[in-house]
Protein backbone atom coordinates (compact mmCIF):
# COMPACT_ATOMS: atom_id res chain seq x y z
CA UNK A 1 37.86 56.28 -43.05
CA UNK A 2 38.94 55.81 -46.82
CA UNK A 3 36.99 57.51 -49.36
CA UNK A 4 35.62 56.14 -52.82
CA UNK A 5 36.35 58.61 -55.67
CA UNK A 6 32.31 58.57 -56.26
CA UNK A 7 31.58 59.17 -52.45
CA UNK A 8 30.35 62.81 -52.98
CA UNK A 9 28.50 61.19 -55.57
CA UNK A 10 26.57 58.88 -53.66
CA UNK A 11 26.04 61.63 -51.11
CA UNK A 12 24.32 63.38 -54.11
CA UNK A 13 22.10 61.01 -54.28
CA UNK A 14 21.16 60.93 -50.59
CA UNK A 15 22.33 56.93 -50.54
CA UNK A 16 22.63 56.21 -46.37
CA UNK A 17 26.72 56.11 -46.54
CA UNK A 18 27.99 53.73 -44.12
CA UNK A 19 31.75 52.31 -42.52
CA UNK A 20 32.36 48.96 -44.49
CA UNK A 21 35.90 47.66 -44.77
CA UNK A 22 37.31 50.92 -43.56
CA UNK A 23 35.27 52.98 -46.37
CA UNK A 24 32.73 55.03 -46.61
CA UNK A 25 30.37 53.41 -48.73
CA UNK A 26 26.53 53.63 -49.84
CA UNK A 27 24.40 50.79 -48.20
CA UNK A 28 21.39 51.53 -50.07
CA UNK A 29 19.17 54.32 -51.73
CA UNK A 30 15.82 53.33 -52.34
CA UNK A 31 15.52 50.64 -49.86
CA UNK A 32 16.76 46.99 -50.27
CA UNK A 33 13.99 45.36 -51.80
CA UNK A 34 13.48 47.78 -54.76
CA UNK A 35 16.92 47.68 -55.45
CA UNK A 36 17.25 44.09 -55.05
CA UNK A 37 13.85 43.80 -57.76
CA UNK A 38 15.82 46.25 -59.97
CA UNK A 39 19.04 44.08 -60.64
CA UNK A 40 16.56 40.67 -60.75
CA UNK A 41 14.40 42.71 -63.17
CA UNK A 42 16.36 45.34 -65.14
CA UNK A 43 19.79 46.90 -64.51
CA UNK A 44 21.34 48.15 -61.24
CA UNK A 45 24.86 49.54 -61.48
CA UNK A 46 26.86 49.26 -57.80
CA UNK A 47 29.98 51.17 -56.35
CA UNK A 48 32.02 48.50 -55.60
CA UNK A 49 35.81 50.27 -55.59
CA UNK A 50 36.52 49.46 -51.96
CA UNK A 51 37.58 45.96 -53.16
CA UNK A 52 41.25 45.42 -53.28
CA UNK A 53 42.96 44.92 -56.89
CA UNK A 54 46.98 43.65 -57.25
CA UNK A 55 48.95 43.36 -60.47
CA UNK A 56 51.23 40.47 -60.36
CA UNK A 57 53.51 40.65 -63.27
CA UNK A 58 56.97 39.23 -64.70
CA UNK A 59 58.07 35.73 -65.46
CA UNK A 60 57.34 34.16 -62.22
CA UNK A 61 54.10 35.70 -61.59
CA UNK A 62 52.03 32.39 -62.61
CA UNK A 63 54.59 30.43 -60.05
CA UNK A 64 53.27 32.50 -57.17
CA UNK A 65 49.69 32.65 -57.98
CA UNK A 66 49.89 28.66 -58.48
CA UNK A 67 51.41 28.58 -54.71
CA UNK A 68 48.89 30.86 -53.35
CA UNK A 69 45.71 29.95 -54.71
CA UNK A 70 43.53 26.79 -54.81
CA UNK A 71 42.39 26.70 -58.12
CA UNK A 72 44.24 25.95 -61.56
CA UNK A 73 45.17 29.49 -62.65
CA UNK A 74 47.23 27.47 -65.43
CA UNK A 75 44.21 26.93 -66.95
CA UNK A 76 44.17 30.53 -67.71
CA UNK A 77 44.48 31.96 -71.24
CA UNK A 78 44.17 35.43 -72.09
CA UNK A 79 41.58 37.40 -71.40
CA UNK A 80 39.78 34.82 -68.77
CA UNK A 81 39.22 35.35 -65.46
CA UNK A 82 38.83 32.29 -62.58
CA UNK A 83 36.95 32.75 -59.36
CA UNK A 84 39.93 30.74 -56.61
CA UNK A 85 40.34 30.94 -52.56
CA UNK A 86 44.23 31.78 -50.83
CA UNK A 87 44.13 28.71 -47.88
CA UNK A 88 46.15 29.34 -44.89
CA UNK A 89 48.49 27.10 -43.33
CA UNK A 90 46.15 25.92 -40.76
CA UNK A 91 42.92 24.47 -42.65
CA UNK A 92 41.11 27.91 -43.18
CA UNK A 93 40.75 30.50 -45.76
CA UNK A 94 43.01 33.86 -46.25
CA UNK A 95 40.63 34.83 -48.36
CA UNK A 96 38.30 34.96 -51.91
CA UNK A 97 39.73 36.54 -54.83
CA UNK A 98 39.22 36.46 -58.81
CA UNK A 99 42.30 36.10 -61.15
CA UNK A 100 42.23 37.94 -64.11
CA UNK A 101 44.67 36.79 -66.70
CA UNK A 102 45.68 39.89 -68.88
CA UNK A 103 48.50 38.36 -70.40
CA UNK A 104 51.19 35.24 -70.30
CA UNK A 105 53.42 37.50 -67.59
CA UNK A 106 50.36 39.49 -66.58
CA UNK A 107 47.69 38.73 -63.73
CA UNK A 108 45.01 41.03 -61.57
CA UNK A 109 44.26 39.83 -58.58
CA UNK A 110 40.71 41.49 -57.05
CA UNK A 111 40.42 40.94 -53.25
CA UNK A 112 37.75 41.47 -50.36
CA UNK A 113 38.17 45.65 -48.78
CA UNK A 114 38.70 44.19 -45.25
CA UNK A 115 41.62 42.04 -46.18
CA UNK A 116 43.43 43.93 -48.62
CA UNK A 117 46.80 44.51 -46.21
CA UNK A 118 46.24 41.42 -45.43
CA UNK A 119 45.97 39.60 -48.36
CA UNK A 120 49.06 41.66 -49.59
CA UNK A 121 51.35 40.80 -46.68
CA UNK A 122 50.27 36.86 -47.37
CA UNK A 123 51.26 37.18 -50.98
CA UNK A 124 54.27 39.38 -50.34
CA UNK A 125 55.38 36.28 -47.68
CA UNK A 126 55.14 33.29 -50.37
CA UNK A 127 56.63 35.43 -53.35
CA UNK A 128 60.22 34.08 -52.63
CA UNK A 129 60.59 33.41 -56.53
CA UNK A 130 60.03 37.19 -57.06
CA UNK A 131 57.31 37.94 -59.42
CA UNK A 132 56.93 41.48 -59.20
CA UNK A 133 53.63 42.90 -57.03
CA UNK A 134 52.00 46.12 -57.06
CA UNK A 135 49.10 47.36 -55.13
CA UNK A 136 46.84 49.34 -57.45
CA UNK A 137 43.70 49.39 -55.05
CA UNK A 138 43.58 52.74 -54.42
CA UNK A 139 44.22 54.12 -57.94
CA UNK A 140 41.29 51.91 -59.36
CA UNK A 141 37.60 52.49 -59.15
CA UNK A 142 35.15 49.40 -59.86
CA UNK A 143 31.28 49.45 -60.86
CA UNK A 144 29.20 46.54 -61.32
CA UNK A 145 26.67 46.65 -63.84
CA UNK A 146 24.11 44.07 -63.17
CA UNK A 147 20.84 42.69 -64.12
CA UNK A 148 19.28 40.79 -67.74
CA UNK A 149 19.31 44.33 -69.00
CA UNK A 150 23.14 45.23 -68.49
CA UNK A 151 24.26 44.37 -71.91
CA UNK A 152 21.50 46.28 -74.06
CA UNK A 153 21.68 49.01 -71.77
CA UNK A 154 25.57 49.60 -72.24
CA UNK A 155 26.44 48.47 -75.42
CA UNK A 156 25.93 52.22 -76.82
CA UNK A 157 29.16 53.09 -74.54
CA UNK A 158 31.77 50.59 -75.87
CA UNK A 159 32.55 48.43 -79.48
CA UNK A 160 33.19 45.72 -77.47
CA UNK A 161 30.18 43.28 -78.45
CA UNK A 162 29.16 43.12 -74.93
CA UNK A 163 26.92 40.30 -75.49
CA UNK A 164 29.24 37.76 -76.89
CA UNK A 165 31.65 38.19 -73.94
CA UNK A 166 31.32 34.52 -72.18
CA UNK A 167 30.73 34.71 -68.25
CA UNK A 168 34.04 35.17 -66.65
CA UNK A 169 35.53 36.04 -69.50
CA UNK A 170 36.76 39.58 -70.11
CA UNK A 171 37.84 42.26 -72.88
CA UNK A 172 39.99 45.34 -72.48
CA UNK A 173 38.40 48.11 -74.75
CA UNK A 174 37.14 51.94 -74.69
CA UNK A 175 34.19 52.11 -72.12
CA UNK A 176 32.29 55.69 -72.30
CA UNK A 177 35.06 57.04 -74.34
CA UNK A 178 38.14 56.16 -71.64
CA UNK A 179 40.68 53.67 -72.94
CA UNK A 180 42.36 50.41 -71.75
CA UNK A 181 39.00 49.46 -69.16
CA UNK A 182 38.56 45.86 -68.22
CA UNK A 183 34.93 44.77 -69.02
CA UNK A 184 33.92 41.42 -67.50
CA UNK A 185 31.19 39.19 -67.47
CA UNK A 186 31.40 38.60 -63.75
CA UNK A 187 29.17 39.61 -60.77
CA UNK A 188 27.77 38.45 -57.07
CA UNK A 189 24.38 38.86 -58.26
CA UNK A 190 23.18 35.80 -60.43
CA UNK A 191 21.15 38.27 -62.82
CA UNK A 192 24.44 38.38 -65.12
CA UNK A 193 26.25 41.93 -66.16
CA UNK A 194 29.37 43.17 -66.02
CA UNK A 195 32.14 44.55 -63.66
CA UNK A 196 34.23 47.41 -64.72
CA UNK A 197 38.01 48.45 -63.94
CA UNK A 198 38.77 51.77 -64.47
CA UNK A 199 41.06 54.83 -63.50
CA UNK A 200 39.90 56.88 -59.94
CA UNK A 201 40.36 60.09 -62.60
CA UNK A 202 37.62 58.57 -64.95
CA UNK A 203 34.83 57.33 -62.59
CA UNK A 204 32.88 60.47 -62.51
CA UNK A 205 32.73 60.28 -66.33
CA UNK A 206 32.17 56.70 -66.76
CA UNK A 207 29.19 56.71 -63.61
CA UNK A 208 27.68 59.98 -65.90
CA UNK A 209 27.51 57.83 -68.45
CA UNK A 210 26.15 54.26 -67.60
CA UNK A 211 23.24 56.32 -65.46
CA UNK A 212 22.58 57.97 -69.32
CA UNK A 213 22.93 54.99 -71.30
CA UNK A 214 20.85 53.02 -68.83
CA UNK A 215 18.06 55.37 -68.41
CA UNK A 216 15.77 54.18 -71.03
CA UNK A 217 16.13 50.74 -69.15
CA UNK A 218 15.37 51.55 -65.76
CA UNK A 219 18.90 51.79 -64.19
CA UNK A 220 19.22 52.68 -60.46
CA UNK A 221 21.81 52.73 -58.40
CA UNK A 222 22.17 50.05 -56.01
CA UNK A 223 23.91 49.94 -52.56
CA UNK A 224 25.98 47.10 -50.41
CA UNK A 225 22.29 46.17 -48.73
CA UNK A 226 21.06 44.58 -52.03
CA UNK A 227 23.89 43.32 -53.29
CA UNK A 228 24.19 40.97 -49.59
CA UNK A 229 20.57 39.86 -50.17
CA UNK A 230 21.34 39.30 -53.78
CA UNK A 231 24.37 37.29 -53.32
CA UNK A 232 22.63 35.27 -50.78
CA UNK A 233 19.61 34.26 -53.29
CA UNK A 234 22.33 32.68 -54.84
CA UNK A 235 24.51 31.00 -52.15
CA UNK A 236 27.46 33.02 -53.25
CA UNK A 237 30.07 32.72 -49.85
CA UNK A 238 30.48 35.97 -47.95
CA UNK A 239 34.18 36.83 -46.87
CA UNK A 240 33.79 37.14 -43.27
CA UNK A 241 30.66 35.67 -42.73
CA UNK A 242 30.42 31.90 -44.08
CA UNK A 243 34.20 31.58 -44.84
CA UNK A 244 37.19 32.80 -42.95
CA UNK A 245 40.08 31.97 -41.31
CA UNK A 246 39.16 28.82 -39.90
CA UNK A 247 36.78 27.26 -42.26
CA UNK A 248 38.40 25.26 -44.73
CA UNK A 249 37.38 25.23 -48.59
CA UNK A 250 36.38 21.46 -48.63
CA UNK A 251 33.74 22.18 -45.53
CA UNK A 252 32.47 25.65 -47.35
CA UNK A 253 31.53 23.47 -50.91
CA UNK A 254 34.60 25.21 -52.34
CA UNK A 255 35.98 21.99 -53.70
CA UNK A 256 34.99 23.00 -57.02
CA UNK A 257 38.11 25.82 -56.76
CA UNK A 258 40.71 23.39 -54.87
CA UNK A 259 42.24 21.86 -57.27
CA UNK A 260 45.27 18.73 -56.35
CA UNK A 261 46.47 19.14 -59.61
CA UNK A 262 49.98 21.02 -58.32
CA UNK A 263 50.76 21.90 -54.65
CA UNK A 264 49.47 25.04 -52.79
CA UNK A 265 49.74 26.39 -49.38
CA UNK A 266 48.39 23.64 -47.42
CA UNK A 267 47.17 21.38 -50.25
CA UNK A 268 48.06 18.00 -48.69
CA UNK A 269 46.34 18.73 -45.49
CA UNK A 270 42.97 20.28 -48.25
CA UNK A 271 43.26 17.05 -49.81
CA UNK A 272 43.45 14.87 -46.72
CA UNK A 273 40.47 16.26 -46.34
CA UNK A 274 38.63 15.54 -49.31
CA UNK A 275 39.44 12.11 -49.37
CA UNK A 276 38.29 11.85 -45.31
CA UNK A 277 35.31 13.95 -45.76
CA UNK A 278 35.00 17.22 -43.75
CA UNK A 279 33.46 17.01 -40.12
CA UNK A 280 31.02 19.41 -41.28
CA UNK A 281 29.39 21.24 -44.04
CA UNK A 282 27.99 24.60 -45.11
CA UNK A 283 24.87 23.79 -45.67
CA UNK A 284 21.59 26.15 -47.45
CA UNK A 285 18.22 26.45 -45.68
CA UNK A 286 14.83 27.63 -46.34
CA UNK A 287 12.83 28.48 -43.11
CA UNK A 288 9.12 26.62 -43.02
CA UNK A 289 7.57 28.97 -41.45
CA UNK A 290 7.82 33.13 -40.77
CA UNK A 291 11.10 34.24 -39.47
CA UNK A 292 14.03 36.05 -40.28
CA UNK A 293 17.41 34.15 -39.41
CA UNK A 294 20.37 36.42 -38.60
CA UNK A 295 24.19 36.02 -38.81
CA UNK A 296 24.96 34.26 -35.72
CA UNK A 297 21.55 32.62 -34.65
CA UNK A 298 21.73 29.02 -33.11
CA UNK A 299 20.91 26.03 -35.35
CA UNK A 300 19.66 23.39 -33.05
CA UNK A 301 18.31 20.08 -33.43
CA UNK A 302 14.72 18.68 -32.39
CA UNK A 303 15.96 18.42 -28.81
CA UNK A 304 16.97 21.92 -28.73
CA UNK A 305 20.80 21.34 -28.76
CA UNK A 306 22.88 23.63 -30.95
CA UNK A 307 24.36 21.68 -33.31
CA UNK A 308 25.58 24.87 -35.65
CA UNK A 309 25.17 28.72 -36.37
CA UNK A 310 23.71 30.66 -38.72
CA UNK A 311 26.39 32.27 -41.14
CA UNK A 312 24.36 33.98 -43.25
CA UNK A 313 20.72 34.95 -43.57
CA UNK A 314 17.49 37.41 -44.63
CA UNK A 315 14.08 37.42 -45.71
CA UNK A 316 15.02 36.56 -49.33
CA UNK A 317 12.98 39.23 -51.72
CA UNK A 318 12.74 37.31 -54.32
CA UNK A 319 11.53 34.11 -52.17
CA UNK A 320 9.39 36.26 -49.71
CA UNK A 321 10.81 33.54 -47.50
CA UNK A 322 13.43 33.27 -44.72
CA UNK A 323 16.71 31.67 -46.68
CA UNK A 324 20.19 31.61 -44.36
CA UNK A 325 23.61 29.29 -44.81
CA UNK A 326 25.70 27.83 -41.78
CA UNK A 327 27.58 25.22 -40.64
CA UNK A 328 26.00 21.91 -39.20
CA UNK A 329 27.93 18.37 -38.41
CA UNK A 330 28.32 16.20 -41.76
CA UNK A 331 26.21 13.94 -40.84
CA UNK A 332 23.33 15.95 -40.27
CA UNK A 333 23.94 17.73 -43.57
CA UNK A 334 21.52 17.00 -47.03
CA UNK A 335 18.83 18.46 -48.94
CA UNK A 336 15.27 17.32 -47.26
CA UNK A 337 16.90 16.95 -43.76
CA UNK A 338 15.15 19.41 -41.33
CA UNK A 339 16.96 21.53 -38.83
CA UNK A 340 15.56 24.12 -36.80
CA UNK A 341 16.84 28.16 -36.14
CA UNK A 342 16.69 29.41 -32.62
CA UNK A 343 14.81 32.98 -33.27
CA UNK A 344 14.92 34.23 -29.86
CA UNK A 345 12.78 31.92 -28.28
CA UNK A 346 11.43 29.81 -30.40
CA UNK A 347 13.12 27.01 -32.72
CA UNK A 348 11.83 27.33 -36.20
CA UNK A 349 11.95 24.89 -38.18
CA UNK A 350 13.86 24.74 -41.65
CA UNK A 351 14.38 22.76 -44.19
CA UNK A 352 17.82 21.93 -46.15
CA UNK A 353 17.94 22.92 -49.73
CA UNK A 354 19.94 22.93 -52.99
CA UNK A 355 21.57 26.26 -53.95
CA UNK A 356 20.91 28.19 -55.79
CA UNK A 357 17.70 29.43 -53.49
CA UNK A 358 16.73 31.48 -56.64
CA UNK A 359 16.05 29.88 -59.80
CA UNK A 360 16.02 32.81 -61.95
């Protein structure tokens, strides 16, 4: 088990430390709903340095991330960041990553925890033009600062006009008086913020000080628990849960990332695809009545066949409601078309929606 450099931390705080992704990590403090209210509300500030974070550098480096990734990272000019997918050779997904561009020879890539070796051996086997790769995942430490109240609450720690930075955009600046740390309007919460990259050496510092600076605004710390419920308001994809290996991008409404302008790992098949339509679709729900849908509950039809599975779902706190994603057969798939979740032995009915579940 791989420890965060905030872990004792977090223990400090009596947060219920769980195994996630091989790490130790805190899963919540409070409880999930008043931590999910506090990012929705105010400002939460989450230990997220399990995730995985490579610097791909030299004059080839944009060659390989082209090759790798679905989305345009040409597109990229300094100091922007693009949310992209790695596809596999077989139709599915290697995984979910964000490309930082910190300069014309200069990219971070920031990866899931559970498929950091992963992700580096798939990288490491396409880089035959050799851009030059290093691994900096365990010598960084990552917080996300989230909630309508991030900026106001930080701004005393940094020069950087925090407001004016445009979402998924980024600035490299002095952050609670520690140099040379990425600030980034980016986030898996939909309440806006920011995500910070910074040393292992500085976190204890830098955590000292955003709990300061935010007190006056009603900062808590937040733990993985929120953040999935959070996420989920949204209809942000989970790693793991509603993509993977074997769900293509096209199917998970990732088209938005897969981009035919230049050839990547399996783009012909991707595109194929498109054109064809997908033989089904991840699709949003809203349960009609009570219930809680689970990762892995049956979606069946009005006869009771199963006809999909749940891939994601909670009692949404913001909602009070039952919200959950999963895959159903194209054809069945639209907002307003009804579908029902088997909840141990009865078939709920649910209706299809639009995402985002939460409006804001």
């Amino acid at each position: 088990m791989k420890e965060i450099a905030l872990s004792s931390v977090h223990q400090e705080l009596n947060a219920k430390m769980v195994p996630f992704a091989g790490f130790n990590m805190p899963v919540s403090y409070e409880g999930v709903n008043i931590e999910h209210q506090t990012v929705r509300e105010k400002v939460g500030v989450f230990d997220v340095s399990h995730m995985g974070e490579f610097l791909i550098s030299g004059e080839n480096a944009l060659e390989l991330i082209q090759k790798i990734s679905s989305n345009d990272a040409s597109k990229l000019t300094n100091g922007k960041a693009q949310y992209s997918c790695m596809p596999n050779e077989t139709g599915g997904i290697v995984d979910d990553l964000i490309i930082y561009k910190l300069d014309d020879e200069k990219y971070l890539l920031v990866v899931n925890a559970s498929n950091i070796e992963k992700d580096w051996n798939w990288i490491a086997h396409h880089n035959t033009m050799d851009a030059t790769m290093r691994d900096m995942s365990d010598e960084l430490s990552l917080l996300a600062i989230q909630g309508p109240m991030a900026a106001k609450a930080m701004q005393s720690l940094t020069d950087v006009n925090l407001k004016d930075i445009k979402f998924y955009n980024f600035e490299l600046g002095t952050f609670a008086g520690v140099d040379k740390v990425i600030i980034s309007a980016t986030g898996y919460t939909g309440s806006g913020g920011f995500e910070i990259y910074f040393r292992n050496e500085d976190a204890e510092k830098i955590w000292n000080a955003v709990m300061q600076a935010g007190a006056d605004f009603g900062i808590k710390p937040i733990g993985l628990a929120a953040r999935d419920t959070l996420r989920l308001e949204m209809g942000y994809c989970l790693y793991g849960n509603d993509i993977d290996d074997t769900t293509s991008p096209i199917e998970a409404g990732l088209g938005w990332i897969t981009k035919f302008t230049k050839d990547f790992v399996n783009s012909a098949n991707l595109k194929k695809e498109k054109e064809e339509g997908p033989a089904r679709k991840l699709v949003a729900f809203e349960l009609d009545e009570r219930g809680i849908p689970r990762q892995g509950y049956d979606i069946v039809n009005e006869n009771g066949e199963k006809i999909g599975t749940v891939t994601s779902g909670t009692m949404s706190p913001s909602l009070e409601k039952g919200i959950g994603m999963g895959y159903v057969p194209a054809d069945i798939a639209g907002a307003g078309k009804k579908i029902f979740i088997q909840i141990r032995k009865k078939a709920i009915p649910a209706t299809q929606v639009k995402l985002p579940f939460y409006k804001g």
